[in-house]
PDB file of N, CA and C in Angstrom:
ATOM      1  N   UNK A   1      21.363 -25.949  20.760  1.00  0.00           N
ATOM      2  CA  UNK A   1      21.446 -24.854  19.818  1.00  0.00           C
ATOM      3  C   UNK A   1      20.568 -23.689  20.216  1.00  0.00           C
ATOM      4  N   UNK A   2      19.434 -23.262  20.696  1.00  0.00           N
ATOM      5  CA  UNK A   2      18.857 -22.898  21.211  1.00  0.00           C
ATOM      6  C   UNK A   2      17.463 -22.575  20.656  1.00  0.00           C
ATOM      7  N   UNK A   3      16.597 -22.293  21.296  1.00  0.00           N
ATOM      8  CA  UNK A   3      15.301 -21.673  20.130  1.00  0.00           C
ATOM      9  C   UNK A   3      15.509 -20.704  19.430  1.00  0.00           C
ATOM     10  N   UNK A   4      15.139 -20.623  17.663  1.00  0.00           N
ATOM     11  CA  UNK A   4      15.523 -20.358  16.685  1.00  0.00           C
ATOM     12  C   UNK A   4      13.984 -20.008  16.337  1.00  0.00           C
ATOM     13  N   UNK A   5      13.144 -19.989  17.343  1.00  0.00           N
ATOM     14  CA  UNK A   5      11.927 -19.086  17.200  1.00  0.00           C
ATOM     15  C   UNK A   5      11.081 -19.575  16.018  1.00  0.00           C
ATOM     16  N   UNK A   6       9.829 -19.091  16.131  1.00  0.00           N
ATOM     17  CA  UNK A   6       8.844 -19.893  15.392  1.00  0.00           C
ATOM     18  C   UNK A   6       9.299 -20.078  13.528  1.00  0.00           C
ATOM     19  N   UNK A   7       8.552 -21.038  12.902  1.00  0.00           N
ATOM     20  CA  UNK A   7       9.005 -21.371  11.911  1.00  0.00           C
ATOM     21  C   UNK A   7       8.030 -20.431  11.139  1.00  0.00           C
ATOM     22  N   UNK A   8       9.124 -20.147  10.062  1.00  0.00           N
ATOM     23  CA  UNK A   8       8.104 -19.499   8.556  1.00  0.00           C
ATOM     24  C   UNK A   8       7.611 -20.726   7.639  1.00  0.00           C
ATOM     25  N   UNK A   9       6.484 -19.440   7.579  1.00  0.00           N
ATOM     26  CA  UNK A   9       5.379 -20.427   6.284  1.00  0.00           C
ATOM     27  C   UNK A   9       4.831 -19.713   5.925  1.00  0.00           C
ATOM     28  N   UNK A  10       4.907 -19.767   4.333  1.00  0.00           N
ATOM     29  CA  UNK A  10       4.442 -18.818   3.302  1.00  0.00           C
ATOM     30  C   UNK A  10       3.342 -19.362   2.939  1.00  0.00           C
ATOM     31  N   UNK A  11       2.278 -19.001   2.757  1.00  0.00           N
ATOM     32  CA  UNK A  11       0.879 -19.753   2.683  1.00  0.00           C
ATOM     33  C   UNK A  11       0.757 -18.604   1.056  1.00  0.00           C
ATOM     34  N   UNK A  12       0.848 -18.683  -0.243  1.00  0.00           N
ATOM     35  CA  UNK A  12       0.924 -18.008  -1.404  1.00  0.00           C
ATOM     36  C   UNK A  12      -0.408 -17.090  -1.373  1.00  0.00           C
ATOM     37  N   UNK A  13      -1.458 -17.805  -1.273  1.00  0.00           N
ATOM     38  CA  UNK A  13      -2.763 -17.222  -0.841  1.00  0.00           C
ATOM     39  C   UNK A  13      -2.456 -15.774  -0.231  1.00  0.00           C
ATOM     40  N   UNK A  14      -1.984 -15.985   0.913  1.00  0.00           N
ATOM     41  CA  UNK A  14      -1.846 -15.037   1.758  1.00  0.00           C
ATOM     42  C   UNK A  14      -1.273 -14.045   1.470  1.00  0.00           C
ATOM     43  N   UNK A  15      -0.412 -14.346   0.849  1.00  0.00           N
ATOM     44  CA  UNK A  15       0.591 -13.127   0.749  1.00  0.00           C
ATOM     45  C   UNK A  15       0.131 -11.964  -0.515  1.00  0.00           C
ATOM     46  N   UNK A  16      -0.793 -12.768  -1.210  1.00  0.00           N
ATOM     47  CA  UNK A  16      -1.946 -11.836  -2.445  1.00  0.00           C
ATOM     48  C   UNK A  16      -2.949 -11.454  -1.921  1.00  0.00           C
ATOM     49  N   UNK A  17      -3.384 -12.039  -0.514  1.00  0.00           N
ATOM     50  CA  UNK A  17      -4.024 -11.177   0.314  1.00  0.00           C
ATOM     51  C   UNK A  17      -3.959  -9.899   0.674  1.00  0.00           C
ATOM     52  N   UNK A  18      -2.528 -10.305   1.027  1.00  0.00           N
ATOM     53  CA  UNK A  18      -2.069  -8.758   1.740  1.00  0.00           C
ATOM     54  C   UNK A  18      -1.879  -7.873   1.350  1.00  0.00           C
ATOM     55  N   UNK A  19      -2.007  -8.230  -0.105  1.00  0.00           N
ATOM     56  CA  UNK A  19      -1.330  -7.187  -1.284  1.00  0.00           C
ATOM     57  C   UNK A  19      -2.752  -5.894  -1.748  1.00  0.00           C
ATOM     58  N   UNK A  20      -3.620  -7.064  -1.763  1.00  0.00           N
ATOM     59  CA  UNK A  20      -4.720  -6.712  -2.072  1.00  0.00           C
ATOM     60  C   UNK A  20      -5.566  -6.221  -0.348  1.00  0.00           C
ATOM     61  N   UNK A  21      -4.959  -6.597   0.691  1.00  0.00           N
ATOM     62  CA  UNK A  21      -5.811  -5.849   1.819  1.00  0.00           C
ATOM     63  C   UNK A  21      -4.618  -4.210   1.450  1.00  0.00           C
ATOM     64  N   UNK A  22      -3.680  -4.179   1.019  1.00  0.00           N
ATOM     65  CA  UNK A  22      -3.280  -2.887   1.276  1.00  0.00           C
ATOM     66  C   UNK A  22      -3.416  -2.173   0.079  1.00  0.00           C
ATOM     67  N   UNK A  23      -4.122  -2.647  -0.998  1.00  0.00           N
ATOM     68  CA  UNK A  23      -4.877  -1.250  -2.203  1.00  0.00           C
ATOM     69  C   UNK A  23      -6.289  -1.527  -1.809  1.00  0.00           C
ATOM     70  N   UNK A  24      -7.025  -2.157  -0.969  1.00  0.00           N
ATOM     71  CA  UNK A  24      -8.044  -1.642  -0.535  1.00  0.00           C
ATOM     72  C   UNK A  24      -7.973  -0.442   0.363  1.00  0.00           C
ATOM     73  N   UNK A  25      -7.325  -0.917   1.895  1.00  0.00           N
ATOM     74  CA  UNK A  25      -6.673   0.264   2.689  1.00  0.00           C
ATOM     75  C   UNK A  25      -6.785   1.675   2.264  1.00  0.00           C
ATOM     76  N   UNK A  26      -5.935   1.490   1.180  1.00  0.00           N
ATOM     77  CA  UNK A  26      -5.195   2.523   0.352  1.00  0.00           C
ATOM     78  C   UNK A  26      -6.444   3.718  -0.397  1.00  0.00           C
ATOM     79  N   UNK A  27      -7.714   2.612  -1.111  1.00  0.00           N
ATOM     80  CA  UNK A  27      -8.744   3.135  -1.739  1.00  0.00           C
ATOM     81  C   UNK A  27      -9.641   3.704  -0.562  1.00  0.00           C
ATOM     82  N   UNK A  28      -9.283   2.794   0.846  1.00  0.00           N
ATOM     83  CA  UNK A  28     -10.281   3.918   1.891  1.00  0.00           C
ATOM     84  C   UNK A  28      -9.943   5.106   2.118  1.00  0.00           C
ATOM     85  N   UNK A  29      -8.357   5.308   2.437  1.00  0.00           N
ATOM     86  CA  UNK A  29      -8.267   6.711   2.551  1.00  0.00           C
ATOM     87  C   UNK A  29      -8.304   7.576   1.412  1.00  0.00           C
ATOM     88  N   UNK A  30      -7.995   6.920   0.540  1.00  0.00           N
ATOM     89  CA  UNK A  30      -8.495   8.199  -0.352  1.00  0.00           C
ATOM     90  C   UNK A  30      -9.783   8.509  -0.667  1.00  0.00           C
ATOM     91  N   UNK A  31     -10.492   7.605  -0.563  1.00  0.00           N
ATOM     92  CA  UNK A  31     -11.870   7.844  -0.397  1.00  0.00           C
ATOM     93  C   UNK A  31     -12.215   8.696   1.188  1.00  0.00           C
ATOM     94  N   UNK A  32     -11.626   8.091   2.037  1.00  0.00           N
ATOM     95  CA  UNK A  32     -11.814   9.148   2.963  1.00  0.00           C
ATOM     96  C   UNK A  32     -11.027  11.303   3.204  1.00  0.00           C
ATOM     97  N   UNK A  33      -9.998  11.178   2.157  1.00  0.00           N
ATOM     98  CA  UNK A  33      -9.780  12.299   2.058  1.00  0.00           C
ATOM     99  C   UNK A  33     -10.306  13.219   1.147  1.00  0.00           C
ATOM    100  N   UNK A  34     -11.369  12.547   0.301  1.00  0.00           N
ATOM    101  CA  UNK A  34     -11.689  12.985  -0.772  1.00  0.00           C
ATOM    102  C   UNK A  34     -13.001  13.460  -0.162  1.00  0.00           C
ATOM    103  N   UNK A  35     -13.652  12.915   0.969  1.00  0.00           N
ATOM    104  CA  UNK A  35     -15.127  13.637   1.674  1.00  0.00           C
ATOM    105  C   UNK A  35     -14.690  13.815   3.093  1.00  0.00           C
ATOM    106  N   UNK A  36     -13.269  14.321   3.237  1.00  0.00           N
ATOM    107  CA  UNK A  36     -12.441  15.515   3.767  1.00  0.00           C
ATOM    108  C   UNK A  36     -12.666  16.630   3.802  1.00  0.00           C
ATOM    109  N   UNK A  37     -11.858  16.841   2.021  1.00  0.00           N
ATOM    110  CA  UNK A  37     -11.640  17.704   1.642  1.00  0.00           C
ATOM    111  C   UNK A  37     -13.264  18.340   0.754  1.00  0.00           C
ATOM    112  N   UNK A  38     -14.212  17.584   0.283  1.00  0.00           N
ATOM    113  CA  UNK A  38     -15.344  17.938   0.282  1.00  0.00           C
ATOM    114  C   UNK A  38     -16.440  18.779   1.272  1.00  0.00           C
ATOM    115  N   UNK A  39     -15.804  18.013   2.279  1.00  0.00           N
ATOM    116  CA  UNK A  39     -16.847  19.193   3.463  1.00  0.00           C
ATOM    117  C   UNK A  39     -15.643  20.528   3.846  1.00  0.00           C
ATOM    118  N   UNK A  40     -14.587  20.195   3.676  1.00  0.00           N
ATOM    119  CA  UNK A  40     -14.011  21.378   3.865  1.00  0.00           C
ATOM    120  C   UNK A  40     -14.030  22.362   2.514  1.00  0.00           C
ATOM    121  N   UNK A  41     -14.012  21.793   1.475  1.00  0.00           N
ATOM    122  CA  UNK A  41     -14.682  22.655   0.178  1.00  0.00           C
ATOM    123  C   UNK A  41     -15.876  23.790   0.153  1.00  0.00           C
ATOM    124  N   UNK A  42     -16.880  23.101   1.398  1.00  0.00           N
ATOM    125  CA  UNK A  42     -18.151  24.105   1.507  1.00  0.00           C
ATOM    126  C   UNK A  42     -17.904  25.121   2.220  1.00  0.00           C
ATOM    127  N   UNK A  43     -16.802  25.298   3.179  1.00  0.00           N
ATOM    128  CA  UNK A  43     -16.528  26.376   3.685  1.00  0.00           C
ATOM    129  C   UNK A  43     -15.883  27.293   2.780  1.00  0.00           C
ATOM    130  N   UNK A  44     -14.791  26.723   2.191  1.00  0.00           N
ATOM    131  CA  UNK A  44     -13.611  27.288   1.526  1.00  0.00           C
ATOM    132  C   UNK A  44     -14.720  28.059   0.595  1.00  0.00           C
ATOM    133  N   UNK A  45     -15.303  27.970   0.023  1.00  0.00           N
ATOM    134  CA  UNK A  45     -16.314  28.108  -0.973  1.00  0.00           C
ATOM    135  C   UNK A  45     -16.501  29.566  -0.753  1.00  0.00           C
ATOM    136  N   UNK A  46     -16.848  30.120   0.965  1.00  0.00           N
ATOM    137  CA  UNK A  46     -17.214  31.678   1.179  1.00  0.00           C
ATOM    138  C   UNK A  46     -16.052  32.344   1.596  1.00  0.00           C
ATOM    139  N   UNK A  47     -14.860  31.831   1.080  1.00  0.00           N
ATOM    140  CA  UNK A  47     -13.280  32.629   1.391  1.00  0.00           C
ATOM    141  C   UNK A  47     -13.066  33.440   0.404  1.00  0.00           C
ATOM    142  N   UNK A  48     -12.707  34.294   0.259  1.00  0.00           N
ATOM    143  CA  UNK A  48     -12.591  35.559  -0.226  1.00  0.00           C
ATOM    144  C   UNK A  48     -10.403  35.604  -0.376  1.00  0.00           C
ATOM    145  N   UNK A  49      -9.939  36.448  -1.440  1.00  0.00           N
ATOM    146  CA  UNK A  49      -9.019  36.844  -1.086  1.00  0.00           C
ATOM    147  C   UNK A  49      -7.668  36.039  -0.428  1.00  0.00           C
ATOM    148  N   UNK A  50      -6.877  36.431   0.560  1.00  0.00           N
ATOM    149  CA  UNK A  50      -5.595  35.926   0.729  1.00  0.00           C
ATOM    150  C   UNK A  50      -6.122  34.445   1.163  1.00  0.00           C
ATOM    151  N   UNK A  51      -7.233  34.397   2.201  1.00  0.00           N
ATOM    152  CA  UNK A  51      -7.480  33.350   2.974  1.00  0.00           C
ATOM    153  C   UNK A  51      -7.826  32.166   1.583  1.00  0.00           C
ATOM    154  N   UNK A  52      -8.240  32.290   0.604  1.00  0.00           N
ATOM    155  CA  UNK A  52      -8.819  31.604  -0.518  1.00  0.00           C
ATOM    156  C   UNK A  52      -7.452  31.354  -1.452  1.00  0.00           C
ATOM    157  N   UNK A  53      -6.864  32.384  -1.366  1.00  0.00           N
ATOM    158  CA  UNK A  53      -5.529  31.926  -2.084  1.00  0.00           C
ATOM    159  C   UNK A  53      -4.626  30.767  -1.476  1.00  0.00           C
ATOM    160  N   UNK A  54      -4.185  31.055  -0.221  1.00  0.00           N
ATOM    161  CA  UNK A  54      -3.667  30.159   1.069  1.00  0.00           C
ATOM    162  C   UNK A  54      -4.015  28.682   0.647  1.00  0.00           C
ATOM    163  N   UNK A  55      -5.677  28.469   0.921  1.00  0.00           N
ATOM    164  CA  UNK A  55      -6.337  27.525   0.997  1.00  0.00           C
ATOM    165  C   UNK A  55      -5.816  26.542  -0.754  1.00  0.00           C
ATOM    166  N   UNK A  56      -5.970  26.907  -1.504  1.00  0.00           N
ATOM    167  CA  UNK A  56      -6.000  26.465  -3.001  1.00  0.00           C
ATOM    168  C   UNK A  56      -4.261  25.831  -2.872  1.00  0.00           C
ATOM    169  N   UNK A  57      -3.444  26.372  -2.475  1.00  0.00           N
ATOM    170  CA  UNK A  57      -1.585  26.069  -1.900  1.00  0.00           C
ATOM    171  C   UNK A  57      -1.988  24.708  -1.340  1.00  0.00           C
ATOM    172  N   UNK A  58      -2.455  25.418  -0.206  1.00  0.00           N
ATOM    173  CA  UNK A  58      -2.600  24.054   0.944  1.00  0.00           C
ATOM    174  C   UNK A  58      -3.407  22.755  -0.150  1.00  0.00           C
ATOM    175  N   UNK A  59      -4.381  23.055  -0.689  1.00  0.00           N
ATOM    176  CA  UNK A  59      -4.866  22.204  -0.597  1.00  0.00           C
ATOM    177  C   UNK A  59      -4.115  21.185  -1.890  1.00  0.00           C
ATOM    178  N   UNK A  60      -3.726  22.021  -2.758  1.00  0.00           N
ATOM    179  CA  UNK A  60      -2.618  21.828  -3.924  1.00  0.00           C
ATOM    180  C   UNK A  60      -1.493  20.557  -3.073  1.00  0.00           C
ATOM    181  N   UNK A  61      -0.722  21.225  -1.807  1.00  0.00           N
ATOM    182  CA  UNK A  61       0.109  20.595  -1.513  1.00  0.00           C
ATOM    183  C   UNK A  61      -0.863  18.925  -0.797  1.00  0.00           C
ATOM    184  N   UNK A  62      -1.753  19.344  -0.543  1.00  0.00           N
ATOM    185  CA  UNK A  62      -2.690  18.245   0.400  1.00  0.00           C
ATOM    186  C   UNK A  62      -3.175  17.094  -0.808  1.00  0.00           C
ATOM    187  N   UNK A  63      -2.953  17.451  -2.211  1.00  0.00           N
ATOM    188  CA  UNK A  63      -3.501  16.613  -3.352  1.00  0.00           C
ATOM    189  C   UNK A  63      -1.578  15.646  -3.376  1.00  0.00           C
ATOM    190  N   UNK A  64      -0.989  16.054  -3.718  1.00  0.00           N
ATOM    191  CA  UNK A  64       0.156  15.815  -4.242  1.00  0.00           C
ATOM    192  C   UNK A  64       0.641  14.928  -3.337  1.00  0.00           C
ATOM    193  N   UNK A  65       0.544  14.966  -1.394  1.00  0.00           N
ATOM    194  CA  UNK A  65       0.567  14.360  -0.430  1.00  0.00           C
ATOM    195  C   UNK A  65      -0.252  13.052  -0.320  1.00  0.00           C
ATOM    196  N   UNK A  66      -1.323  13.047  -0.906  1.00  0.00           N
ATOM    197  CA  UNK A  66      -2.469  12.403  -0.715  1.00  0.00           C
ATOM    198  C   UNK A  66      -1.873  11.255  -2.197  1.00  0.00           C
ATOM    199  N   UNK A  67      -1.505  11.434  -3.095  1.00  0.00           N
ATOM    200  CA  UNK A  67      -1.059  10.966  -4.392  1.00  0.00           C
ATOM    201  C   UNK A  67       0.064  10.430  -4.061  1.00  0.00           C
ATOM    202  N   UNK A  68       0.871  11.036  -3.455  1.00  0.00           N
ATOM    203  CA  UNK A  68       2.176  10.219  -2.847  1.00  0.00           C
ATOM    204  C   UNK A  68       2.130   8.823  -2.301  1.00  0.00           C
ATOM    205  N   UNK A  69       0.944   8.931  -1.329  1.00  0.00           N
ATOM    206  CA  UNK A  69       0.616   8.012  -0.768  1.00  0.00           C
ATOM    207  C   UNK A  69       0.306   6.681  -1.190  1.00  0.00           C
ATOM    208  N   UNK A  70      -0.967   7.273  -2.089  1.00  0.00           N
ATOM    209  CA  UNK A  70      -1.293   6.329  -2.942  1.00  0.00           C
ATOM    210  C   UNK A  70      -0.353   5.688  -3.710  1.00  0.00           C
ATOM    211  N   UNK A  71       0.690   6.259  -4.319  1.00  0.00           N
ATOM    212  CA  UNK A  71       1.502   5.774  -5.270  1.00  0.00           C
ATOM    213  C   UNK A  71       2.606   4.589  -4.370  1.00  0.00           C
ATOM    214  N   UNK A  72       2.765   5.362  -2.952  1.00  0.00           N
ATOM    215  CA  UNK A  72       3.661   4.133  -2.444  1.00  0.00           C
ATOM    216  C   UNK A  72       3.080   2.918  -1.590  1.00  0.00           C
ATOM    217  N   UNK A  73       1.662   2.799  -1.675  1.00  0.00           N
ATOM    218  CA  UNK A  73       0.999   2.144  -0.958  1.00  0.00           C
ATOM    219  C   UNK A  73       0.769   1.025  -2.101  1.00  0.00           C
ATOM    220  N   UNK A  74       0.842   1.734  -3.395  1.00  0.00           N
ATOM    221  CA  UNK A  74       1.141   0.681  -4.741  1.00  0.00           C
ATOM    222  C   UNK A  74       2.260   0.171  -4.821  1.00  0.00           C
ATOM    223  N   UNK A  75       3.337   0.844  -4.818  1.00  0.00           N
ATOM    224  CA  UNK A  75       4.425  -0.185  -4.515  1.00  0.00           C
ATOM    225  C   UNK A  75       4.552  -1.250  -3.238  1.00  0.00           C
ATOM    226  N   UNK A  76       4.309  -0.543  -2.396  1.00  0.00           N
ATOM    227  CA  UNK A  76       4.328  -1.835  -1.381  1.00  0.00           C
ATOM    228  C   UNK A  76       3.282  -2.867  -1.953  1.00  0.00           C
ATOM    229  N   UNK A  77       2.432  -3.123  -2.359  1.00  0.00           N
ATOM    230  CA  UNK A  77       1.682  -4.221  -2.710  1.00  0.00           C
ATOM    231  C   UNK A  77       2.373  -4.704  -4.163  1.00  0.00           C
ATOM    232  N   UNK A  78       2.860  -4.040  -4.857  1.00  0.00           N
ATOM    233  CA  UNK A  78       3.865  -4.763  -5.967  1.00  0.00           C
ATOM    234  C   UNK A  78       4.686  -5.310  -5.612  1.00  0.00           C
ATOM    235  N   UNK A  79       5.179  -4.832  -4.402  1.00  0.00           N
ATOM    236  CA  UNK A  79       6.567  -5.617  -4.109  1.00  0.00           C
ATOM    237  C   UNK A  79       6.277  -6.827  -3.438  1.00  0.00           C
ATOM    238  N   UNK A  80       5.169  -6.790  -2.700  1.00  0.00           N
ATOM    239  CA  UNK A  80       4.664  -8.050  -1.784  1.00  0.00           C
ATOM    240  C   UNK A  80       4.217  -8.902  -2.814  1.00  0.00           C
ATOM    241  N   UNK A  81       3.619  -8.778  -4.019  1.00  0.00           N
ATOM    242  CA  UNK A  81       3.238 -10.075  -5.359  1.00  0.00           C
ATOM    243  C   UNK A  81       4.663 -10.608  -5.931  1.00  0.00           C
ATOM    244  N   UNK A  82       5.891  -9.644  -5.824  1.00  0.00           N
ATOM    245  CA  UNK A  82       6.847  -9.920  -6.740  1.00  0.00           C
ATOM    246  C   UNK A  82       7.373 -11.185  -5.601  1.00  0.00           C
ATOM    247  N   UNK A  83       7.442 -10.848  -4.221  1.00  0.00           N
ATOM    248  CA  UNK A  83       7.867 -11.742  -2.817  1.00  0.00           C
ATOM    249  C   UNK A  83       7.292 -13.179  -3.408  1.00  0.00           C
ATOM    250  N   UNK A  84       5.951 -12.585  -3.555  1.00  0.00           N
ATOM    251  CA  UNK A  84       5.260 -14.048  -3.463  1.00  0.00           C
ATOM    252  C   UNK A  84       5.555 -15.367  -4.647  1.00  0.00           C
ATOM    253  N   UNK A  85       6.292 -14.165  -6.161  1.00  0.00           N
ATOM    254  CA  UNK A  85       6.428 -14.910  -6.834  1.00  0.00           C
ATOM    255  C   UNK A  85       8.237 -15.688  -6.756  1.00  0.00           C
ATOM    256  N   UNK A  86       8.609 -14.834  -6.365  1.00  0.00           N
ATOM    257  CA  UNK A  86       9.911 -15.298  -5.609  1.00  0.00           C
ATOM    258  C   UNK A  86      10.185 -16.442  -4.677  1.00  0.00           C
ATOM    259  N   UNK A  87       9.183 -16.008  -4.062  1.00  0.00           N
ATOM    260  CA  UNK A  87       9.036 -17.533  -2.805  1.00  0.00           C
ATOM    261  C   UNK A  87       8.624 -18.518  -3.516  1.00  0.00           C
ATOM    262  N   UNK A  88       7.819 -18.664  -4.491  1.00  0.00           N
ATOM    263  CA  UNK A  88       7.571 -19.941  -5.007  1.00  0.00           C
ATOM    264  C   UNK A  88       8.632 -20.483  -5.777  1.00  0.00           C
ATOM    265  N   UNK A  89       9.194 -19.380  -6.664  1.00  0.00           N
ATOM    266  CA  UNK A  89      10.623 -20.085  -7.209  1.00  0.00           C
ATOM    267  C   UNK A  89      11.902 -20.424  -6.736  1.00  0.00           C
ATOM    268  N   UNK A  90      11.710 -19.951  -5.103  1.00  0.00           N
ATOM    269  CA  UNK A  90      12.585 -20.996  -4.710  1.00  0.00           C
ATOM    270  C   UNK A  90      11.875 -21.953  -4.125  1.00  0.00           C
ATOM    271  N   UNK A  91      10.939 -22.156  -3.662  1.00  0.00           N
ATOM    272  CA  UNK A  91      10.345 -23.719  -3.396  1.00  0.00           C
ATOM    273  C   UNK A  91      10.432 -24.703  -4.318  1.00  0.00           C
ATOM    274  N   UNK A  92      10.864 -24.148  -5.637  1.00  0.00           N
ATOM    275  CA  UNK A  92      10.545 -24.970  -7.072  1.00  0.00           C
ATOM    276  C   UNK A  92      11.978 -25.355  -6.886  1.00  0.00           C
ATOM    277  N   UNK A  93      12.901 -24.668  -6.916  1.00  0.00           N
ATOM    278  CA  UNK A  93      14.426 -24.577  -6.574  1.00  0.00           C
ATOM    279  C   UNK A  93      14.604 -25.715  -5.809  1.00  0.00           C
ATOM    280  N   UNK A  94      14.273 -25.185  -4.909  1.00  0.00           N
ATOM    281  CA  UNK A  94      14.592 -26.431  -3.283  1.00  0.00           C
ATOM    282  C   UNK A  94      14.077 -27.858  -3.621  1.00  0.00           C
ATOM    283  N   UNK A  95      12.784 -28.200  -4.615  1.00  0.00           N
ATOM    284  CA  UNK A  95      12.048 -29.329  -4.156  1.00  0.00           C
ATOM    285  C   UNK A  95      12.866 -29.768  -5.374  1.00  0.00           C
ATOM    286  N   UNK A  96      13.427 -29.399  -6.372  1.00  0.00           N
ATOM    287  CA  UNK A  96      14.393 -30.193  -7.502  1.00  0.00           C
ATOM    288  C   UNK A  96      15.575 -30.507  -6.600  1.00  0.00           C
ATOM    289  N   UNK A  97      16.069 -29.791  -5.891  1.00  0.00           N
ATOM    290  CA  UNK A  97      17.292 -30.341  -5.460  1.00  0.00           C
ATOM    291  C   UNK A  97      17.063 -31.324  -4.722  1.00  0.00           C
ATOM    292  N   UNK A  98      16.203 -31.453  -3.817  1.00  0.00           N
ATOM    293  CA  UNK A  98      15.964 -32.144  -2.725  1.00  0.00           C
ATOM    294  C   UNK A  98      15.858 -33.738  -3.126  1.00  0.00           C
ATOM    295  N   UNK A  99      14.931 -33.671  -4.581  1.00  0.00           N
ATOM    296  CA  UNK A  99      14.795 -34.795  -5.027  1.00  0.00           C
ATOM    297  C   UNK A  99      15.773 -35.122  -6.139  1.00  0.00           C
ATOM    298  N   UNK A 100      16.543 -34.444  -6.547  1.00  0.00           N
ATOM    299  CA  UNK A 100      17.381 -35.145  -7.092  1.00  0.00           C
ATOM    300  C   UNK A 100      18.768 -35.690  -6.318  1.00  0.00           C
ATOM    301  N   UNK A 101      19.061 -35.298  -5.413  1.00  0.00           N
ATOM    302  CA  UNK A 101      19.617 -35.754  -4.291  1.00  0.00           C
ATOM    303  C   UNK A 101      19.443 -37.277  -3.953  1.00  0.00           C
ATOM    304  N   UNK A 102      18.238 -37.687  -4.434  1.00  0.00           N
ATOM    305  CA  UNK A 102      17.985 -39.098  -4.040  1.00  0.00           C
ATOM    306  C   UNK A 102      17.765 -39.628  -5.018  1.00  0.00           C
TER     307      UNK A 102
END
Protein backbone atom coordinates (compact mmCIF):
# COMPACT_ATOMS: atom_id res chain seq x y z
CA UNK A 1 0.00 0.00 0.00
CA UNK A 2 2.65 2.29 0.46
CA UNK A 3 3.81 4.79 3.24
CA UNK A 4 0.87 6.73 4.36
CA UNK A 5 3.37 8.92 6.31
CA UNK A 6 3.64 9.57 9.91
CA UNK A 7 0.68 8.97 12.19
CA UNK A 8 -1.54 11.76 13.89
CA UNK A 9 -1.85 12.29 17.50
CA UNK A 10 -3.74 14.76 19.14
CA UNK A 11 -2.22 15.17 22.53
CA UNK A 12 -5.58 17.72 23.95
CA UNK A 13 -2.99 19.47 26.14
CA UNK A 14 -1.36 20.58 23.23
CA UNK A 15 -3.56 21.81 21.16
CA UNK A 16 -4.71 24.54 24.25
CA UNK A 17 -1.25 25.16 24.12
CA UNK A 18 -1.18 26.43 20.94
CA UNK A 19 -4.06 28.35 21.35
CA UNK A 20 -2.76 30.04 24.14
CA UNK A 21 1.07 30.27 22.60
CA UNK A 22 -0.79 32.33 19.80
CA UNK A 23 -2.71 35.15 22.19
CA UNK A 24 0.46 35.39 23.87
CA UNK A 25 2.34 35.96 20.40
CA UNK A 26 -0.39 38.12 19.61
CA UNK A 27 -0.07 40.29 23.16
CA UNK A 28 3.80 40.65 22.11
CA UNK A 29 3.22 42.43 19.15
CA UNK A 30 0.99 44.55 20.26
CA UNK A 31 2.88 45.29 22.97
CA UNK A 32 5.62 45.69 20.66
CA UNK A 33 3.75 48.16 18.36
CA UNK A 34 2.53 50.05 21.02
CA UNK A 35 6.51 51.17 22.09
CA UNK A 36 6.71 51.56 18.22
CA UNK A 37 4.54 53.82 17.87
CA UNK A 38 5.54 55.52 21.29
CA UNK A 39 9.03 56.40 20.28
CA UNK A 40 7.76 57.43 17.06
CA UNK A 41 5.13 59.67 19.00
CA UNK A 42 8.23 61.79 20.36
CA UNK A 43 9.11 62.86 17.10
CA UNK A 44 5.68 63.28 15.67
CA UNK A 45 5.19 65.47 18.70
CA UNK A 46 7.51 68.54 16.86
CA UNK A 47 5.44 68.12 13.39
CA UNK A 48 3.76 70.98 12.57
CA UNK A 49 1.03 71.23 9.81
CA UNK A 50 0.54 68.89 6.63
CA UNK A 51 3.43 66.59 7.89
CA UNK A 52 1.31 66.22 11.42
CA UNK A 53 -1.85 65.84 9.62
CA UNK A 54 -0.35 62.90 7.25
CA UNK A 55 1.09 61.33 10.34
CA UNK A 56 -2.40 61.18 12.59
CA UNK A 57 -4.02 59.17 8.83
CA UNK A 58 -1.14 56.97 8.90
CA UNK A 59 -1.12 56.34 12.15
CA UNK A 60 -5.14 56.07 12.33
CA UNK A 61 -4.74 53.51 9.49
CA UNK A 62 -1.60 51.78 11.53
CA UNK A 63 -4.23 51.41 14.75
CA UNK A 64 -7.06 49.73 12.76
CA UNK A 65 -4.19 47.38 11.02
CA UNK A 66 -2.71 46.60 14.24
CA UNK A 67 -6.55 45.69 15.65
CA UNK A 68 -7.14 43.62 12.69
CA UNK A 69 -4.57 41.60 13.65
CA UNK A 70 -5.28 41.16 16.89
CA UNK A 71 -8.80 40.31 16.21
CA UNK A 72 -7.73 37.46 13.74
CA UNK A 73 -5.01 36.13 15.76
CA UNK A 74 -8.21 35.62 18.20
CA UNK A 75 -9.92 33.73 15.94
CA UNK A 76 -7.31 31.52 15.02
CA UNK A 77 -6.92 30.46 18.65
CA UNK A 78 -10.84 30.04 18.91
CA UNK A 79 -10.88 27.97 16.23
CA UNK A 80 -7.91 25.79 17.41
CA UNK A 81 -10.05 25.21 21.15
CA UNK A 82 -13.24 24.53 19.08
CA UNK A 83 -10.63 21.62 16.97
CA UNK A 84 -9.70 20.47 20.19
CA UNK A 85 -13.14 20.10 21.40
CA UNK A 86 -14.13 18.36 18.28
CA UNK A 87 -11.36 15.92 18.35
CA UNK A 88 -12.36 14.68 21.56
CA UNK A 89 -15.91 14.10 20.45
CA UNK A 90 -15.00 12.06 18.02
CA UNK A 91 -12.67 9.96 20.09
CA UNK A 92 -15.81 9.60 22.36
CA UNK A 93 -17.62 8.62 19.00
CA UNK A 94 -15.04 6.10 17.88
CA UNK A 95 -14.33 4.44 21.40
CA UNK A 96 -18.43 3.68 21.71
CA UNK A 97 -18.41 2.16 18.51
CA UNK A 98 -15.43 0.28 18.79
CA UNK A 99 -16.68 -1.25 21.92
CA UNK A 100 -19.86 -1.91 21.18
CA UNK A 101 -18.85 -3.83 18.26
CA UNK A 102 -17.75 -6.45 20.67
Amino acid sequence: MGDLGPDLKIRYENVQEIANSIRAISKRIMDDLSRMESAVNVVASTWDGEAHGQYLKVQKDYRRDAHDIQQTLEKIAKTIEHGKASYHQTDVKASRLFTEAY
